[in-house]
C-alpha atoms as a PDB file:
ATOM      1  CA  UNK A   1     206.915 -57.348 -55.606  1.00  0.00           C
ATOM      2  CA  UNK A   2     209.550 -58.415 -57.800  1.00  0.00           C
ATOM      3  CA  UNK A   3     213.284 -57.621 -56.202  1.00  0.00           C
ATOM      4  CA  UNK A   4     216.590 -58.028 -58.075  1.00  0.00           C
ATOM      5  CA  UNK A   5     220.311 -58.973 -56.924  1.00  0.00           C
ATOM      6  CA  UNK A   6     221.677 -55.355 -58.320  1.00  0.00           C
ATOM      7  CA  UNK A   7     219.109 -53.778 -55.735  1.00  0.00           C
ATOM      8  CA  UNK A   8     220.646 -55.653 -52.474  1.00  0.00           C
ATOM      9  CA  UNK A   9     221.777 -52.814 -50.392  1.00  0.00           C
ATOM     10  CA  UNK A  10     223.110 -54.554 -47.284  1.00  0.00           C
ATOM     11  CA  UNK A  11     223.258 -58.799 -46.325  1.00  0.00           C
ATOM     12  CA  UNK A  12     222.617 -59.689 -42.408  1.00  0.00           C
ATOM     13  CA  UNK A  13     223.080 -63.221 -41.053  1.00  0.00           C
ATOM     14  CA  UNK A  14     219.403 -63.418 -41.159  1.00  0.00           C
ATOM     15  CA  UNK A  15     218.149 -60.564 -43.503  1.00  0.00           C
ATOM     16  CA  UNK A  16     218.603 -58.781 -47.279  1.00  0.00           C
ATOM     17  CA  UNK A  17     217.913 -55.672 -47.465  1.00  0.00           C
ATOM     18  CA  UNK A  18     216.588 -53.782 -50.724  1.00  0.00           C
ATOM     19  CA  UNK A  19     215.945 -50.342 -52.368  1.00  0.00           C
ATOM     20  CA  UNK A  20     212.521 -51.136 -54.485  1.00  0.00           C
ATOM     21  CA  UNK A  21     210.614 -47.785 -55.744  1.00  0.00           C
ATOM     22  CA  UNK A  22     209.976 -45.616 -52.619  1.00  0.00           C
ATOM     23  CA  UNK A  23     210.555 -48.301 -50.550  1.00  0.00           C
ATOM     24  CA  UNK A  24     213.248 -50.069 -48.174  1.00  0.00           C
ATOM     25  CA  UNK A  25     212.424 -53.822 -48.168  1.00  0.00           C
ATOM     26  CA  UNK A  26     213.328 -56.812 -45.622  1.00  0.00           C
ATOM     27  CA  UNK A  27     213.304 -59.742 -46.637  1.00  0.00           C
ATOM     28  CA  UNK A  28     214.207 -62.315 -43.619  1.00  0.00           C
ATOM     29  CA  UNK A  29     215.405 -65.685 -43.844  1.00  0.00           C
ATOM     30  CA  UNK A  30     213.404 -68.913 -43.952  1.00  0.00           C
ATOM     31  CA  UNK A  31     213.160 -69.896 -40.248  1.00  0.00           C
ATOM     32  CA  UNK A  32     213.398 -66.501 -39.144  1.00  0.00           C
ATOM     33  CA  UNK A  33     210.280 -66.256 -36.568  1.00  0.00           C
ATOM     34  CA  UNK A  34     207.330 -64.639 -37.932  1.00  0.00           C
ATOM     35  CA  UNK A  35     206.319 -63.614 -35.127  1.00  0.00           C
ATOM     36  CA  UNK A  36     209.395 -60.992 -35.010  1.00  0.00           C
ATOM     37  CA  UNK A  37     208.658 -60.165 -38.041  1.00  0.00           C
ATOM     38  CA  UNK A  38     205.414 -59.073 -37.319  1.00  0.00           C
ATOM     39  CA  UNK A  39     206.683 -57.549 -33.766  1.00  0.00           C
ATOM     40  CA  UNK A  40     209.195 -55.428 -36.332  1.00  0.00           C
ATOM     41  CA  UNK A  41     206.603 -53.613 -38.034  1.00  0.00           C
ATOM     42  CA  UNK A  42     204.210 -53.354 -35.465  1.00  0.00           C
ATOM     43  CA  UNK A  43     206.726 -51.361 -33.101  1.00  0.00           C
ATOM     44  CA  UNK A  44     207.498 -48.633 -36.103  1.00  0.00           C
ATOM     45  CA  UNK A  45     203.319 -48.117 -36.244  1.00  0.00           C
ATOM     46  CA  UNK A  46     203.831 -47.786 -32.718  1.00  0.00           C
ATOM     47  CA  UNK A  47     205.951 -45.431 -32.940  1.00  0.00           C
ATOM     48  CA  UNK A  48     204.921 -43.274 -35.936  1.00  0.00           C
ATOM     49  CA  UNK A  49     201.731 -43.074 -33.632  1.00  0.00           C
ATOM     50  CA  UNK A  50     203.638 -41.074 -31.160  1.00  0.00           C
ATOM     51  CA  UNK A  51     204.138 -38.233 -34.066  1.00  0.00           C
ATOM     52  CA  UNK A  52     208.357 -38.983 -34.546  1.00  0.00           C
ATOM     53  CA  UNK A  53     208.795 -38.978 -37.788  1.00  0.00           C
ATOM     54  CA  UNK A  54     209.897 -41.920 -38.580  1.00  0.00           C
ATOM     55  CA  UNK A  55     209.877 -44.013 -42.433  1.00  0.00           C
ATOM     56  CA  UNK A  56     206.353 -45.343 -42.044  1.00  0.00           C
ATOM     57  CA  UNK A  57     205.871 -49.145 -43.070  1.00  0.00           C
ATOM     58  CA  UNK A  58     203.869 -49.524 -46.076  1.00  0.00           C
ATOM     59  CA  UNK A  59     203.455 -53.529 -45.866  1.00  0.00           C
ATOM     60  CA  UNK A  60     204.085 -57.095 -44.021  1.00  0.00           C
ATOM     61  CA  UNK A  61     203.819 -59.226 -46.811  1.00  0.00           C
ATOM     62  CA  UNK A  62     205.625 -62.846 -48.395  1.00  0.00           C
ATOM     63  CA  UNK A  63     208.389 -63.064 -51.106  1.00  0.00           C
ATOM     64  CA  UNK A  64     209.308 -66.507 -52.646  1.00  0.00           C
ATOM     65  CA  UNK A  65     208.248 -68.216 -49.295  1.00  0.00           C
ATOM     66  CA  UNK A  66     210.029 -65.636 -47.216  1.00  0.00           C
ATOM     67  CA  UNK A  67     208.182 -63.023 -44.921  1.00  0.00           C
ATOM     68  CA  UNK A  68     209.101 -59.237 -45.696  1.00  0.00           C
ATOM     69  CA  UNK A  69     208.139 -55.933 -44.590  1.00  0.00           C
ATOM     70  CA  UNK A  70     208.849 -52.730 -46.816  1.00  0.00           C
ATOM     71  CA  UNK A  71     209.154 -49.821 -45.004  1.00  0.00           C
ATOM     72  CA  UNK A  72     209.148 -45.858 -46.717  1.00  0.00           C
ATOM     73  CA  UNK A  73     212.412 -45.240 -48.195  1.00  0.00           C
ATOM     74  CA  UNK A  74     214.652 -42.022 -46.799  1.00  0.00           C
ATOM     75  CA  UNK A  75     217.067 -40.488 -49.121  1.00  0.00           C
ATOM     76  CA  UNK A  76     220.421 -39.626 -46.801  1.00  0.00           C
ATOM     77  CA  UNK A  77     223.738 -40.788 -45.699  1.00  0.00           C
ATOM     78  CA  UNK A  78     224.131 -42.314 -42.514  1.00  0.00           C
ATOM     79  CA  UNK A  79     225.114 -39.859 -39.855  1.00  0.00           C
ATOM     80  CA  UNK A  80     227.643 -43.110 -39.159  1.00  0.00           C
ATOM     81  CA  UNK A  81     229.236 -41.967 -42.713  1.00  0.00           C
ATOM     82  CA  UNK A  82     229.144 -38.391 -42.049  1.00  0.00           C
ATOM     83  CA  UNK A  83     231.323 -38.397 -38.509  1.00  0.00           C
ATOM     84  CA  UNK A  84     233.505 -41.100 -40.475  1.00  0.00           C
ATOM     85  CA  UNK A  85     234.921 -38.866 -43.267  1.00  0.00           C
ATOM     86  CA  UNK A  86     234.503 -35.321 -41.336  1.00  0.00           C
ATOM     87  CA  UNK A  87     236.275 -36.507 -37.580  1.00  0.00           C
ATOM     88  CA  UNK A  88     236.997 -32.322 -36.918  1.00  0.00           C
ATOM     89  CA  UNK A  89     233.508 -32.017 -36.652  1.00  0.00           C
ATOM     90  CA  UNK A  90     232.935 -34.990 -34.565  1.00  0.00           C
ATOM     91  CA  UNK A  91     231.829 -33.330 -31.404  1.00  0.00           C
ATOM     92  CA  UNK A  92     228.994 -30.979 -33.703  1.00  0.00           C
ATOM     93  CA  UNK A  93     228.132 -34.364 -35.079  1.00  0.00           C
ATOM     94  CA  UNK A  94     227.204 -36.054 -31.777  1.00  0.00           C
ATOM     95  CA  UNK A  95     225.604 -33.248 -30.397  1.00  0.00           C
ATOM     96  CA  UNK A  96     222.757 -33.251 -32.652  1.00  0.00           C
ATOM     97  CA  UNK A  97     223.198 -37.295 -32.160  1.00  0.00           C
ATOM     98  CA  UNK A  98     222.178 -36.518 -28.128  1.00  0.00           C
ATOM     99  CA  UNK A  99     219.356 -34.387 -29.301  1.00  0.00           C
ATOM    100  CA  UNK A 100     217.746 -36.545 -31.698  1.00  0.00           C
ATOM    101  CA  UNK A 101     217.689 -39.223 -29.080  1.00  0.00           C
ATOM    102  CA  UNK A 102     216.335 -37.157 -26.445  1.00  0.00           C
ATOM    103  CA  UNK A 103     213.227 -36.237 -28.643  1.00  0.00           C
ATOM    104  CA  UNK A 104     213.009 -39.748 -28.964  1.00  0.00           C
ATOM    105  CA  UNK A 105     213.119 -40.455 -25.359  1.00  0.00           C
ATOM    106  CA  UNK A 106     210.303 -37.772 -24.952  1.00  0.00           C
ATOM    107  CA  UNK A 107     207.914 -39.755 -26.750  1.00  0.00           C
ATOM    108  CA  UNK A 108     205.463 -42.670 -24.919  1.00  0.00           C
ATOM    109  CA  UNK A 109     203.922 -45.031 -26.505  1.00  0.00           C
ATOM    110  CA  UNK A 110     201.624 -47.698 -23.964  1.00  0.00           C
ATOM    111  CA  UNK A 111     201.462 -50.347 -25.835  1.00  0.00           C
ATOM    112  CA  UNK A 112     205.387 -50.973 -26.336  1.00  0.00           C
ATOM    113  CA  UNK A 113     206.826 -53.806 -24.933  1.00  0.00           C
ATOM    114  CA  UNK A 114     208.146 -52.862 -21.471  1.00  0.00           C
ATOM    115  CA  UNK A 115     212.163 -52.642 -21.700  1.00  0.00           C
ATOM    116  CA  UNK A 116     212.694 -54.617 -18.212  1.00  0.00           C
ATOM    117  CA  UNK A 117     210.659 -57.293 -19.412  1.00  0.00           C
ATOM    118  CA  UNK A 118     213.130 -57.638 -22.310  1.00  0.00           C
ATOM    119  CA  UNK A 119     215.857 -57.169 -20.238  1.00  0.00           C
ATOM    120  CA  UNK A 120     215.102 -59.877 -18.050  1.00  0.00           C
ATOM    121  CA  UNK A 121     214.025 -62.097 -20.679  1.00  0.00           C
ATOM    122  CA  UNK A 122     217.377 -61.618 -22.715  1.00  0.00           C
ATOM    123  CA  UNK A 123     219.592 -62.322 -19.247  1.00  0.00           C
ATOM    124  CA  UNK A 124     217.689 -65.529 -18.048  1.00  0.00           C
ATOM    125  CA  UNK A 125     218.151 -67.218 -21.522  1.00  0.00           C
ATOM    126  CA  UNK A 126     221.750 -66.323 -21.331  1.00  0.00           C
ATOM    127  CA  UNK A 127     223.786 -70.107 -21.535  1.00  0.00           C
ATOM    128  CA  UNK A 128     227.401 -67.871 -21.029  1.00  0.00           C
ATOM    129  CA  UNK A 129     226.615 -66.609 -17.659  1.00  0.00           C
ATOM    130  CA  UNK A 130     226.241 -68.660 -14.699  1.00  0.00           C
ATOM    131  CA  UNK A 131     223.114 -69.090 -12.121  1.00  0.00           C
ATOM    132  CA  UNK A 132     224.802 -66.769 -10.015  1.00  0.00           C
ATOM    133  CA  UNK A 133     225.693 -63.917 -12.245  1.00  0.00           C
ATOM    134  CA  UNK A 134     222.356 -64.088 -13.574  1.00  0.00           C
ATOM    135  CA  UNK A 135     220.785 -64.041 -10.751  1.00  0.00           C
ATOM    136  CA  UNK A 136     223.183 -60.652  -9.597  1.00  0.00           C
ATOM    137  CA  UNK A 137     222.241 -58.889 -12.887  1.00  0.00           C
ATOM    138  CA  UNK A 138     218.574 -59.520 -12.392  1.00  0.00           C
ATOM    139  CA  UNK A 139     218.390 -58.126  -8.853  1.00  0.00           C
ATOM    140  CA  UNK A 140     220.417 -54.733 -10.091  1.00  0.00           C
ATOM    141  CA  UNK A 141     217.823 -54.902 -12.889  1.00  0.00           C
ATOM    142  CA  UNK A 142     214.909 -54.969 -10.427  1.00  0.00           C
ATOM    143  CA  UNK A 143     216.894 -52.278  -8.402  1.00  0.00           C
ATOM    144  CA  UNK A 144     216.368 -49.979 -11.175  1.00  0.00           C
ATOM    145  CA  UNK A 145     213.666 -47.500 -11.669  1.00  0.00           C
ATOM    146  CA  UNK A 146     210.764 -48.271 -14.432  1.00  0.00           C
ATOM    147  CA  UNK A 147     209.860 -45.266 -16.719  1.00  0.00           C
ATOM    148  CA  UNK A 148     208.121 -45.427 -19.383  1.00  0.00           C
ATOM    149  CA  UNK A 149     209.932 -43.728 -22.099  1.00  0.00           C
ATOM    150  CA  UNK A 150     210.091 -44.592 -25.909  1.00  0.00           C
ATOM    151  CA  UNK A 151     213.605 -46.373 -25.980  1.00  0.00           C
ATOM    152  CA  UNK A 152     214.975 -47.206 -29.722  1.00  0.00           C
ATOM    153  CA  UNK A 153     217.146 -50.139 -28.543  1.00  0.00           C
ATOM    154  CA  UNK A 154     219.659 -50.242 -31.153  1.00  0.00           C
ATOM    155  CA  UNK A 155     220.510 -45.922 -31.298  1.00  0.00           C
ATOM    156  CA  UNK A 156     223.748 -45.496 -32.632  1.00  0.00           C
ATOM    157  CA  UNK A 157     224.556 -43.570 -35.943  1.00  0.00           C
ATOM    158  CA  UNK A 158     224.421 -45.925 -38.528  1.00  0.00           C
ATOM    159  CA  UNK A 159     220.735 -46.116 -37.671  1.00  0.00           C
ATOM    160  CA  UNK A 160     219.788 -42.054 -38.375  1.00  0.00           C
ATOM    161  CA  UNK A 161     219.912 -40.786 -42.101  1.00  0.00           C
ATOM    162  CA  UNK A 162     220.360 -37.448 -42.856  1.00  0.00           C
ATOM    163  CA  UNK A 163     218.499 -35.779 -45.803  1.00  0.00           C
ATOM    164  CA  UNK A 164     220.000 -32.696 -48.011  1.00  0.00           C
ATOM    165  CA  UNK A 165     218.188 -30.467 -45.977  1.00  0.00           C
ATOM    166  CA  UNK A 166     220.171 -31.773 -42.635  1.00  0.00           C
ATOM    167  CA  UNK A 167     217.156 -33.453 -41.220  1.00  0.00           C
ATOM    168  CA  UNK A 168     218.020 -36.437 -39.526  1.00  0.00           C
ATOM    169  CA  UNK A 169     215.320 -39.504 -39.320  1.00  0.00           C
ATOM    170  CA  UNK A 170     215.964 -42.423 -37.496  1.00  0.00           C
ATOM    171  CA  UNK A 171     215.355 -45.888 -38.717  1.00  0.00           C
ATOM    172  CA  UNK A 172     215.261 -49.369 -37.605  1.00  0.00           C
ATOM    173  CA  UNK A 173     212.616 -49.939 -34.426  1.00  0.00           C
ATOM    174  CA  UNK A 174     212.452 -53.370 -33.956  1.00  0.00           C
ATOM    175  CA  UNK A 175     213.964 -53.377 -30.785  1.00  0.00           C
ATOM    176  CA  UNK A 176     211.725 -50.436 -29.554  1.00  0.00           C
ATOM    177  CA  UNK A 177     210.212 -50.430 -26.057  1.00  0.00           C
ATOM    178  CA  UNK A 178     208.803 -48.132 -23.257  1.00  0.00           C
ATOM    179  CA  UNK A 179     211.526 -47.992 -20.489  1.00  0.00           C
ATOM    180  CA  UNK A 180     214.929 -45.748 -18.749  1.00  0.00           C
ATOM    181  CA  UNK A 181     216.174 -43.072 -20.896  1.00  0.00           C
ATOM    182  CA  UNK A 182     219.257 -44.024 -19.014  1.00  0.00           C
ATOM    183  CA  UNK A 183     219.312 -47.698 -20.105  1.00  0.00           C
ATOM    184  CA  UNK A 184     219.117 -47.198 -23.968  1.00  0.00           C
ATOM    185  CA  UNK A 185     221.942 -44.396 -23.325  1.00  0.00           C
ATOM    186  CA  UNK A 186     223.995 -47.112 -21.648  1.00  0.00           C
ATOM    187  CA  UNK A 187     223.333 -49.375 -24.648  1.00  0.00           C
ATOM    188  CA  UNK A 188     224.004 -46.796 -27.282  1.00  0.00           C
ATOM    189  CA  UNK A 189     227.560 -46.423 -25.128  1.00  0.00           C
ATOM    190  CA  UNK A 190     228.301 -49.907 -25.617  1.00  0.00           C
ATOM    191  CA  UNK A 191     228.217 -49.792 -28.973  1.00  0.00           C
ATOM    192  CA  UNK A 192     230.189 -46.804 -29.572  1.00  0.00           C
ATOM    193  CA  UNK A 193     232.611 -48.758 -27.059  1.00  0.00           C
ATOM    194  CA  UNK A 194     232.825 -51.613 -29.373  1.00  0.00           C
ATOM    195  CA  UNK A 195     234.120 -49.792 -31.535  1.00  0.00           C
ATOM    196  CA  UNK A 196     236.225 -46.503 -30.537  1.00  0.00           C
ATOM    197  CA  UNK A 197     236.287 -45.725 -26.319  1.00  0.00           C
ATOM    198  CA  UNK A 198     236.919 -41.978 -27.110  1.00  0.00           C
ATOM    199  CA  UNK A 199     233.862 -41.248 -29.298  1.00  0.00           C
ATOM    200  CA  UNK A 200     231.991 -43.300 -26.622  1.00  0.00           C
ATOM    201  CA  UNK A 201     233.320 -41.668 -23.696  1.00  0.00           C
ATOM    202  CA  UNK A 202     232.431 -38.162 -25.517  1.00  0.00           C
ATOM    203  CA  UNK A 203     228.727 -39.581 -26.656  1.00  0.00           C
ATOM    204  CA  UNK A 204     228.634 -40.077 -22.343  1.00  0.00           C
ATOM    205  CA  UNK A 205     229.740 -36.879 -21.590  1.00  0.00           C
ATOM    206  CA  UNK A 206     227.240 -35.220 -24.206  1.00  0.00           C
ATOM    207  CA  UNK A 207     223.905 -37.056 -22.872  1.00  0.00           C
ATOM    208  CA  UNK A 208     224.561 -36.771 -18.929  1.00  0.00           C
ATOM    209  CA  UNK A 209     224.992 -32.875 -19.826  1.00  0.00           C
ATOM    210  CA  UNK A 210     221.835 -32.608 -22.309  1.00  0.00           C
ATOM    211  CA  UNK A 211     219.689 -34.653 -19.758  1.00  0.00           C
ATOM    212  CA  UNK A 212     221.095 -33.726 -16.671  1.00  0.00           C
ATOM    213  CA  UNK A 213     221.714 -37.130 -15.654  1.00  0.00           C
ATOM    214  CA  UNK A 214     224.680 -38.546 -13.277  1.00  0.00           C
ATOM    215  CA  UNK A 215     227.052 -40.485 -15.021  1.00  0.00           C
ATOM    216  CA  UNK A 216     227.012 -43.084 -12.456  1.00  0.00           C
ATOM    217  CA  UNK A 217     224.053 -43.762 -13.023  1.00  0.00           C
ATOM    218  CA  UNK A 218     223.771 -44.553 -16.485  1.00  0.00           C
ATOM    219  CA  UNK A 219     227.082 -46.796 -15.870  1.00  0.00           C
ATOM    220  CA  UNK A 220     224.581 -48.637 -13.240  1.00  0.00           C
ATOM    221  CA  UNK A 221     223.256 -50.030 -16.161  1.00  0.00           C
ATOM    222  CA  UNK A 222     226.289 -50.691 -18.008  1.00  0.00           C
ATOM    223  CA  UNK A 223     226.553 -54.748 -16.771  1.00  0.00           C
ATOM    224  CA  UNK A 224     222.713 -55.049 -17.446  1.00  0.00           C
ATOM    225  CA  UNK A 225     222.687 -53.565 -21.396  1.00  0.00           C
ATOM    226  CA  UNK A 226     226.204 -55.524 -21.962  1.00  0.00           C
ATOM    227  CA  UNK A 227     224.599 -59.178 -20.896  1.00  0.00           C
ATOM    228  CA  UNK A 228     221.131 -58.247 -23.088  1.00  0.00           C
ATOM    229  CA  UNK A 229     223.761 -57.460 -26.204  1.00  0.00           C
ATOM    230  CA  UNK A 230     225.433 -60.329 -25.605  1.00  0.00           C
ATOM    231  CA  UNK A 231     222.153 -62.480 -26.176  1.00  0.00           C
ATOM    232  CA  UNK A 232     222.508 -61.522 -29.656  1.00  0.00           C
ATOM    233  CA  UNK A 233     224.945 -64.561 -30.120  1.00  0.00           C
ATOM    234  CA  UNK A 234     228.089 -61.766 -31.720  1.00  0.00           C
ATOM    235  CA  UNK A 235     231.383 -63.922 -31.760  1.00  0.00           C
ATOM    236  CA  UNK A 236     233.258 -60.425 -32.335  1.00  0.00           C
ATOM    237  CA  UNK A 237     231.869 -59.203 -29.350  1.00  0.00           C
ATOM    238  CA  UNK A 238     231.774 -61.978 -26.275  1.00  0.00           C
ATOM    239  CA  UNK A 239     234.901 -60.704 -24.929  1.00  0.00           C
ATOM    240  CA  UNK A 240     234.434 -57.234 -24.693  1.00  0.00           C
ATOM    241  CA  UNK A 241     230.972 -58.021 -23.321  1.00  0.00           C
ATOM    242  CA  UNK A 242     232.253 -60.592 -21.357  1.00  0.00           C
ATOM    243  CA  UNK A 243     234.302 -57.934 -19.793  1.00  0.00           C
ATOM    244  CA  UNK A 244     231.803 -55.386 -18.890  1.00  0.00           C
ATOM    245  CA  UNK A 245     230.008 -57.988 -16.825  1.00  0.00           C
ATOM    246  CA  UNK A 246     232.965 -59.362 -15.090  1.00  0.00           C
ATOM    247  CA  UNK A 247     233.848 -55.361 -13.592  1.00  0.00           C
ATOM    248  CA  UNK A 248     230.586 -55.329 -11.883  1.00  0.00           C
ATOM    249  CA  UNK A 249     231.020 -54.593  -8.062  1.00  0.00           C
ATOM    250  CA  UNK A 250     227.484 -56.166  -6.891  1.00  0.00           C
ATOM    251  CA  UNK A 251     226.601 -54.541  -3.672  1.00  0.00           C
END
């Protein structure tokens, strides 16, 4: 597979993503663990096994040394793009957002990881937080109930394309896992928070009235989601992260 500079569609600290025939391809960074790499594409088989219809990945392969995996290619904008240049329609917009995640979240799939597994994992290697306020977010974590639904991880608009025809598909699963609808809604909050409160505090809104769910209740998770972001080592966000942690009233 042969991929040139003038087909580089986006640059990540630790990926380069390209547009190559039909397909998307990753190619990661020497270093990068291939076992992730491997845990990528086996969490989008996952899911396409649950019948979402998801870009399917064609191949886990090696380019110049590197490890890669090229995934079906989706022809869209970004529904990121789409609220971005058409704000009047905002609310229509993140409507279908809500729905698309809640077919999502109607899914299972057994053999995902288990999200409060990750969870926990992500807090106890956490070198900003101290013993204690570890130790506080992990007993609120085991406080919390355990479902078992298919949880994207990373849902937030950038990550569904929308095709002429309106459909949307969402991409990017490798931070899939079984787990509370209610958790991956706190997480998709967050990062609507990060960047504009008002969208996030209408994406709330939308999802505790689509899935009858108490608003409280997704904030419950609100300190837990915030310390597992802030795992992923973001300069731009430690504050604001920081912040959501601090506000916790343990009890």
């Amino acid at each position: 597979m042969k991929l040139e500079e003038k087909n580089l569609i986006v640059k990540r600290a630790y990926k380069s993503v390209y547009k190559c025939d039909d397909c998307i391809v990753k190619v990661f960074n020497e270093g990068h663990p291939k076992s992730d790499v491997f845990n990528e594409a086996l969490n989008t088989a996952r899911v396409e096994e649950t019948g979402l219809d998801i870009p399917k990945v064609k191949e886990v392969t090696q380019i110049d040394g590197k490890w890669a995996i090229a995934i079906e290619y989706k022809a869209g904008k970004t529904l990121e793009d789409m609220m971005e240049s058409d704000m009047k329609n905002l609310e229509k917009y993140m409507e279908d957002f809500v729905d698309l995640q809640l077919q999502v979240q109607s899914k299972k799939s057994p053999l995902l990881k288990g999200m409060k597994d990750k969870l926990a994992r992500q807090i106890n290697g956490l070198k900003d937080l101290d013993a204690t306020t570890r130790y506080e977010l992990l007993t609120r974590l085991e406080s919390m109930p355990k479902h078992n639904k298919v949880c994207h991880g990373d849902f937030n608009p950038s990550n569904v394309i929308v095709g002429k025809n309106g459909k949307m598909t969402v991409v990017d699963w490798a931070h899939a896992t079984q787990g509370n609808a209610s958790a991956d809604a706190a997480m998709t909050y967050l990062l609507f928070a990060l960047k504009d409160q008002k969208v996030a505090d209408l994406y709330l809104k939308l999802f505790c009235k689509k899935s009858d769910t108490a608003m409280q209740y997704v904030q419950q998770w609100l300190p837990i989601v915030a310390a597992a972001q802030l795992s992923k080592e973001n300069e731009l966000e430690k504050d604001f992260l920081m912040r959501w942690i601090d506000v916790v009233d343990y009890q």
